[in-house]
PDB file of N, CA and C in Angstrom:
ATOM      1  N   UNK A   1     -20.090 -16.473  72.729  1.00  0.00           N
ATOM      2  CA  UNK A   1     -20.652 -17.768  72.983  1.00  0.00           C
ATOM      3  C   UNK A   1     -20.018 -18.315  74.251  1.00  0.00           C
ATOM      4  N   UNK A   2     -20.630 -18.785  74.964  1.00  0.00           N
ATOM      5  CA  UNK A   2     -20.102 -19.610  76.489  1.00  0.00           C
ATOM      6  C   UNK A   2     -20.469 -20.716  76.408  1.00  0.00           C
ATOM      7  N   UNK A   3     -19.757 -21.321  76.577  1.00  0.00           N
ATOM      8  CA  UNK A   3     -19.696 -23.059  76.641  1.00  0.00           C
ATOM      9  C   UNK A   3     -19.642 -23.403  77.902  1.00  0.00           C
ATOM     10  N   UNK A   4     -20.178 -24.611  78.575  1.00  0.00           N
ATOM     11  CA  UNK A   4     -19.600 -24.717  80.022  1.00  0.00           C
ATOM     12  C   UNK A   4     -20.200 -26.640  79.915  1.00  0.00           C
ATOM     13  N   UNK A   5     -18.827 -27.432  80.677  1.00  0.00           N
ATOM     14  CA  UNK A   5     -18.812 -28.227  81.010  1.00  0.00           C
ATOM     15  C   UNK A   5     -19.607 -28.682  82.414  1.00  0.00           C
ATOM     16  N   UNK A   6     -20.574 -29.166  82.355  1.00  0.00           N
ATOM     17  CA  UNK A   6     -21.731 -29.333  83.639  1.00  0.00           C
ATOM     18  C   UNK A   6     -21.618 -30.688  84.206  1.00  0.00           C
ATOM     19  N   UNK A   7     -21.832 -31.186  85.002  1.00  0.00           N
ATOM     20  CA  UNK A   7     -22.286 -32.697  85.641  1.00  0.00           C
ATOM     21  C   UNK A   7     -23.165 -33.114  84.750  1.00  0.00           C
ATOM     22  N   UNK A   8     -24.052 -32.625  83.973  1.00  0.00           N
ATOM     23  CA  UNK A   8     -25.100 -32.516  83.087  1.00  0.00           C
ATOM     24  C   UNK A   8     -24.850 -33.122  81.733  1.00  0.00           C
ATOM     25  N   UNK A   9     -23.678 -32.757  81.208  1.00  0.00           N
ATOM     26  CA  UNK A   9     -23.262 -32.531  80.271  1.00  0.00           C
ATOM     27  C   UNK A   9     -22.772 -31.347  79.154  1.00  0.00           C
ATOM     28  N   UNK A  10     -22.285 -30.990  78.433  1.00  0.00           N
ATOM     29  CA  UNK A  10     -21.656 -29.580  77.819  1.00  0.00           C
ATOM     30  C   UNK A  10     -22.881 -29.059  77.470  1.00  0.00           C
ATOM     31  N   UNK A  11     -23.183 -27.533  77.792  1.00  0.00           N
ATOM     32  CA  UNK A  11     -23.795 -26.525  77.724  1.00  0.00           C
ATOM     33  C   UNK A  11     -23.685 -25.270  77.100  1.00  0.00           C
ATOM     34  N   UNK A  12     -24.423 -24.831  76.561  1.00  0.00           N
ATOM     35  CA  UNK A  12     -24.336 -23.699  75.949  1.00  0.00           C
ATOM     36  C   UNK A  12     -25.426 -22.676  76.417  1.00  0.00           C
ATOM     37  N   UNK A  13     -24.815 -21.176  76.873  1.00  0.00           N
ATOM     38  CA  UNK A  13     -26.082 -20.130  76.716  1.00  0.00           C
ATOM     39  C   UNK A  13     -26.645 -19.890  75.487  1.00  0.00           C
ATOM     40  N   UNK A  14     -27.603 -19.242  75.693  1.00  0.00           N
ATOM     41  CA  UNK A  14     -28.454 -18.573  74.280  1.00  0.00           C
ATOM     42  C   UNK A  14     -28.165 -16.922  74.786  1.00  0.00           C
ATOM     43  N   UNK A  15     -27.376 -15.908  73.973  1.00  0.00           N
ATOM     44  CA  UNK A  15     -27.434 -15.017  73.886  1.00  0.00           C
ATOM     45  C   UNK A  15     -29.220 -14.246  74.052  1.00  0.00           C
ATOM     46  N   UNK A  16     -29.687 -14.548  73.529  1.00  0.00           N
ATOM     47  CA  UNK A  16     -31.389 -13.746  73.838  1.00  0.00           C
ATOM     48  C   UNK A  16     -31.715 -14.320  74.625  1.00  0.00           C
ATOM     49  N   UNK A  17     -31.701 -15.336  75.141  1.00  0.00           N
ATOM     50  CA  UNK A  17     -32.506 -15.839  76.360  1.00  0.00           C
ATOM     51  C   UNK A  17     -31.842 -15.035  77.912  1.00  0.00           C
ATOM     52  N   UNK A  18     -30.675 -15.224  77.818  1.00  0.00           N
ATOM     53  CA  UNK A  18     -29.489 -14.833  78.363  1.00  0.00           C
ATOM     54  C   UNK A  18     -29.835 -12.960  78.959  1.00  0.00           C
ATOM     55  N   UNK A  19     -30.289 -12.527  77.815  1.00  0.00           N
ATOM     56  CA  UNK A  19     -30.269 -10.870  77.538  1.00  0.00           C
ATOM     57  C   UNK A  19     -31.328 -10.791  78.651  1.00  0.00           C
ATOM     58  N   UNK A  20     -32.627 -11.242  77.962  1.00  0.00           N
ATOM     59  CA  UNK A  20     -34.015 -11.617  78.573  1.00  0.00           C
ATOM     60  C   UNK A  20     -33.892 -11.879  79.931  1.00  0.00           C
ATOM     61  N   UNK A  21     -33.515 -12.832  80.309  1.00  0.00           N
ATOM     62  CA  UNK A  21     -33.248 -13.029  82.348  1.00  0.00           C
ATOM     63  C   UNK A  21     -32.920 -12.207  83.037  1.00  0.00           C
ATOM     64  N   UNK A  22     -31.184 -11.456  82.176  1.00  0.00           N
ATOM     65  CA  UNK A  22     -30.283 -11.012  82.720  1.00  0.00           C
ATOM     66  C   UNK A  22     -29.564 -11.788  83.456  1.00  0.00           C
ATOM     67  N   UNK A  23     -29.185 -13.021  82.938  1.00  0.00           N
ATOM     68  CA  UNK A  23     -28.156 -13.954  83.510  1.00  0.00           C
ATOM     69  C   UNK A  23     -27.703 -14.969  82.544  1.00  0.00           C
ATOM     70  N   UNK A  24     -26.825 -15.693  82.287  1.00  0.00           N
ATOM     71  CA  UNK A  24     -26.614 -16.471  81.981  1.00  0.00           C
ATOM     72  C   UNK A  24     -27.463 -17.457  81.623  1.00  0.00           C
ATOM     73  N   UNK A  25     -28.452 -17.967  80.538  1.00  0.00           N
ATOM     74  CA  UNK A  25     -29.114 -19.087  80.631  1.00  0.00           C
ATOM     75  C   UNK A  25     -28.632 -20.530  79.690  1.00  0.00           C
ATOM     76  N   UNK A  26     -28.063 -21.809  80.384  1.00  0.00           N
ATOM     77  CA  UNK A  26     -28.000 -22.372  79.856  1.00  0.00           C
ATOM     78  C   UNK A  26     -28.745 -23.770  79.441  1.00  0.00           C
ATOM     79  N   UNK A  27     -28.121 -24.575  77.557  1.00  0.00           N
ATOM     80  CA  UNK A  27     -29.020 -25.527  77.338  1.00  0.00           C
ATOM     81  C   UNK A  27     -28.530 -26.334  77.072  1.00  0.00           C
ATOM     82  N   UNK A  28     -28.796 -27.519  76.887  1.00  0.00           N
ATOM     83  CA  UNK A  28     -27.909 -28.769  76.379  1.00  0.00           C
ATOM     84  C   UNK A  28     -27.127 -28.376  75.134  1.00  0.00           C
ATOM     85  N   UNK A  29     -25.776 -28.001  74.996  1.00  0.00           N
ATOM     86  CA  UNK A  29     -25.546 -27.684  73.859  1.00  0.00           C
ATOM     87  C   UNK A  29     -26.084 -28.597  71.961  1.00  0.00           C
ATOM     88  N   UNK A  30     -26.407 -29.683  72.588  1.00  0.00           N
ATOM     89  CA  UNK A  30     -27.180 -30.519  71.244  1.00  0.00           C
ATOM     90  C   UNK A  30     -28.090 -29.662  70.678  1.00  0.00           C
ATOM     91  N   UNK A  31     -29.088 -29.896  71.565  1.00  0.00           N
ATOM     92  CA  UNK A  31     -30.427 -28.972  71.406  1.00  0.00           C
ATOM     93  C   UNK A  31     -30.126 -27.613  70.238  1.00  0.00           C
ATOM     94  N   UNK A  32     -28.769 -27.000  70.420  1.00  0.00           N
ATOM     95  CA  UNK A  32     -29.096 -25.748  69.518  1.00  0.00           C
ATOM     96  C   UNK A  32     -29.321 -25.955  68.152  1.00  0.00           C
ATOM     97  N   UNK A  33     -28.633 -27.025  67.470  1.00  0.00           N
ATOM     98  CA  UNK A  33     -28.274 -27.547  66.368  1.00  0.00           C
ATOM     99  C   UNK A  33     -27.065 -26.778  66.003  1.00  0.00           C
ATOM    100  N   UNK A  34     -27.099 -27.443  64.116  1.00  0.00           N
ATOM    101  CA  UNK A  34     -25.437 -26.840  64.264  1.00  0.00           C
ATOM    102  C   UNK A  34     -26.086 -25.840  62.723  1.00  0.00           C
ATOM    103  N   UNK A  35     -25.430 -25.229  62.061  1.00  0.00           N
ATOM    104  CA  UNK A  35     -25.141 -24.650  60.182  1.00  0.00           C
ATOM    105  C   UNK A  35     -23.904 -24.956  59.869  1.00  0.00           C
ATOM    106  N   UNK A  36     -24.390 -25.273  58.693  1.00  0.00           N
ATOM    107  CA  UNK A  36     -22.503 -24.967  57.404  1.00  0.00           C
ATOM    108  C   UNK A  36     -22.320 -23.439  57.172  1.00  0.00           C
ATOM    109  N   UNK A  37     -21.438 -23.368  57.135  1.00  0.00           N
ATOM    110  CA  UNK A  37     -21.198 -22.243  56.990  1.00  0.00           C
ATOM    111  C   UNK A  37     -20.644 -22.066  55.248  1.00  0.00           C
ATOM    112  N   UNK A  38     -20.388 -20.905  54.434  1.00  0.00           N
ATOM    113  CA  UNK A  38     -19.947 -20.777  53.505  1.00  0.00           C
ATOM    114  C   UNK A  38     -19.357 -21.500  52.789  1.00  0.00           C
ATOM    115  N   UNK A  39     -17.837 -21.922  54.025  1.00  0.00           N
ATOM    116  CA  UNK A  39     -16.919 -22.000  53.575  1.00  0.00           C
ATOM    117  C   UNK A  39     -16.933 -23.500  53.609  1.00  0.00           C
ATOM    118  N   UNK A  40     -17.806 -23.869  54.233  1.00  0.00           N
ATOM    119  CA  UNK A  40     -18.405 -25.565  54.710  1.00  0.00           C
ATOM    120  C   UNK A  40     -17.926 -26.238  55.489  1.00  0.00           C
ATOM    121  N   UNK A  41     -17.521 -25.170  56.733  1.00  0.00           N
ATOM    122  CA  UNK A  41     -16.883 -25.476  58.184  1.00  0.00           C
ATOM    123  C   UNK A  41     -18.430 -25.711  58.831  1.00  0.00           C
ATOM    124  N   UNK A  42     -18.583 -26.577  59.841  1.00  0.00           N
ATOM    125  CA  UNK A  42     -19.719 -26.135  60.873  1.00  0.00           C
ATOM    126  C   UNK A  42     -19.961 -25.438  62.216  1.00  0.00           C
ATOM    127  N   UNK A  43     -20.574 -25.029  62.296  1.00  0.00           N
ATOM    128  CA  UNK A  43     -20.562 -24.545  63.873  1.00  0.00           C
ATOM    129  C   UNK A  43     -22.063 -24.514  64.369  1.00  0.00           C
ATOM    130  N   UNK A  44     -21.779 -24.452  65.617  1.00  0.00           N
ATOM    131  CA  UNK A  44     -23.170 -24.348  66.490  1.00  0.00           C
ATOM    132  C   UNK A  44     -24.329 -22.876  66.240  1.00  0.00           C
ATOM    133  N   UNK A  45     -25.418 -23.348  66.270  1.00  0.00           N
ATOM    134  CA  UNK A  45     -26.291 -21.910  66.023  1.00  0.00           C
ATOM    135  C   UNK A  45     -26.121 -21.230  67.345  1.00  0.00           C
ATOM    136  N   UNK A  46     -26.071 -19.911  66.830  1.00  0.00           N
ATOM    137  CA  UNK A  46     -26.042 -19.377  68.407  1.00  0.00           C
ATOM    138  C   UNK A  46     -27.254 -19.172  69.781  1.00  0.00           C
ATOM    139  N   UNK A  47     -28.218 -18.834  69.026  1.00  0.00           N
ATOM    140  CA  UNK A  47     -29.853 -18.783  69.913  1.00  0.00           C
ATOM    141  C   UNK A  47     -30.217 -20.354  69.518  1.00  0.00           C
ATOM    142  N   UNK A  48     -30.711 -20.401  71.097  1.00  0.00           N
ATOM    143  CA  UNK A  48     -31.386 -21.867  70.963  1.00  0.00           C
ATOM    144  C   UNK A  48     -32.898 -21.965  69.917  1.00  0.00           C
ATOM    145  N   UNK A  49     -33.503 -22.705  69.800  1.00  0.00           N
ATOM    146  CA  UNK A  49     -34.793 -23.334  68.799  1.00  0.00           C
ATOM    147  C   UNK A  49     -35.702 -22.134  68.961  1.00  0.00           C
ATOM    148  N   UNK A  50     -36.180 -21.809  70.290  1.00  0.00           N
ATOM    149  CA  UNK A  50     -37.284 -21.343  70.937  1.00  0.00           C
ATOM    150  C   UNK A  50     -36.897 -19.783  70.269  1.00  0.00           C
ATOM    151  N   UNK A  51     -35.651 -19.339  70.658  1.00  0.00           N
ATOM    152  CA  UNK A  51     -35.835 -17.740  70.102  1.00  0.00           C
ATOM    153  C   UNK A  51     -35.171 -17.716  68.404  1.00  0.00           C
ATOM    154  N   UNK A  52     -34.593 -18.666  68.167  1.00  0.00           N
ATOM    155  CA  UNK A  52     -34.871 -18.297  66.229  1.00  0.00           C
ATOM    156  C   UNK A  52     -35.773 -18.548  65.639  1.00  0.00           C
ATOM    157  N   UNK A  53     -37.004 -19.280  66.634  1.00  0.00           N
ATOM    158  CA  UNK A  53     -38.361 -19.120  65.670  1.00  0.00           C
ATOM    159  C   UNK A  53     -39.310 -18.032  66.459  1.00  0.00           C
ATOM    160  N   UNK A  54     -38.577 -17.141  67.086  1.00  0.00           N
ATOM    161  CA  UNK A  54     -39.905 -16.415  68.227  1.00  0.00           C
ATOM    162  C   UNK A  54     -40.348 -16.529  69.048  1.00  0.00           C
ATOM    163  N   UNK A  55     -40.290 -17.986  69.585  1.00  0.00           N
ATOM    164  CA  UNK A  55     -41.329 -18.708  70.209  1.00  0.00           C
ATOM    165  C   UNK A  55     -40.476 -19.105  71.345  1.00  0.00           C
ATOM    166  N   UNK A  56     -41.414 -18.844  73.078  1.00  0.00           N
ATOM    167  CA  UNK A  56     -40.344 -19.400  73.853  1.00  0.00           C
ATOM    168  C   UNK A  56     -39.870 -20.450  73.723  1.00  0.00           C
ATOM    169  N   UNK A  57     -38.661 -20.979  74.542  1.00  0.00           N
ATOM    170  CA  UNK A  57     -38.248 -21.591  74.428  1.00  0.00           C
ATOM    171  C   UNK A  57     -38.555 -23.112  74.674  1.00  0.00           C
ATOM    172  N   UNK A  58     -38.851 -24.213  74.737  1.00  0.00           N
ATOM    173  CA  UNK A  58     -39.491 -25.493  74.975  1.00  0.00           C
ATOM    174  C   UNK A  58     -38.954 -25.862  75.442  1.00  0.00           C
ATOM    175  N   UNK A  59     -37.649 -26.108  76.397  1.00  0.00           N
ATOM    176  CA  UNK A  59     -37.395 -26.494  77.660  1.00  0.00           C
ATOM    177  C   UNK A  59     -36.497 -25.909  78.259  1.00  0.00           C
ATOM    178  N   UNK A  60     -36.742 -26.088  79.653  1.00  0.00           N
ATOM    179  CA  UNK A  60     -36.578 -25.829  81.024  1.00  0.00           C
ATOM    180  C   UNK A  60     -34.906 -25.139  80.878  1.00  0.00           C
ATOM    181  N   UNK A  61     -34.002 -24.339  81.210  1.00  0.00           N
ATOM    182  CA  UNK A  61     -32.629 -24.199  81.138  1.00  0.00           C
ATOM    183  C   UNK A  61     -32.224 -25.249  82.299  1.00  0.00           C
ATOM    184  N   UNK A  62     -30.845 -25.735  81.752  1.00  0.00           N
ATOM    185  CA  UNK A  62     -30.573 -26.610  82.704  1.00  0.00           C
ATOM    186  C   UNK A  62     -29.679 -26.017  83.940  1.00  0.00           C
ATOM    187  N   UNK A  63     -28.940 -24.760  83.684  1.00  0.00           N
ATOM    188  CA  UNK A  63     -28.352 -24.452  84.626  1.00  0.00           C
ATOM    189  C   UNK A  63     -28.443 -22.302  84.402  1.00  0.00           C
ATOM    190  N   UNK A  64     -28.308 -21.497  85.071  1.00  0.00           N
ATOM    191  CA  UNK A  64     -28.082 -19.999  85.015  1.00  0.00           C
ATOM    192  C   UNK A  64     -26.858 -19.825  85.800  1.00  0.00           C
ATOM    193  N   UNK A  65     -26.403 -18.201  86.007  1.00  0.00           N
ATOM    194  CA  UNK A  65     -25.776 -17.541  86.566  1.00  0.00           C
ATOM    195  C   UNK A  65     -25.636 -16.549  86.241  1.00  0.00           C
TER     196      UNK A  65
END
């Protein structure tokens, strides 16, 4: 997972989107949402909206590399 602090605000890539370009693609880290986990810690989902339902993604990346 890559996190990155932007002018933008904190960001996150999406691993499949990421794969897909071949670069880095990042999104508002909000946008991904978060899960409980088991143990009922939370954390961030890792693929943004667009590729855990299949479907591209619905907005724009805010930053690559």
């Amino acid at each position: 997972m890559i996190i990155h602090n932007h002018s933008s605000g904190r960001l996150k890539s999406c691993p499949q989107c990421s794969n897909s370009e071949g670069k880095h693609v990042f999104y508002a880290y909000e946008s991904f949402g978060m899960r409980t986990m088991e143990d009922g810690s939370t954390i961030v989902q890792s693929w943004c909206p667009g590729c855990r339902s299949n479907a591209k993604p619905q907005t724009q990346p805010i930053a690559t590399c």
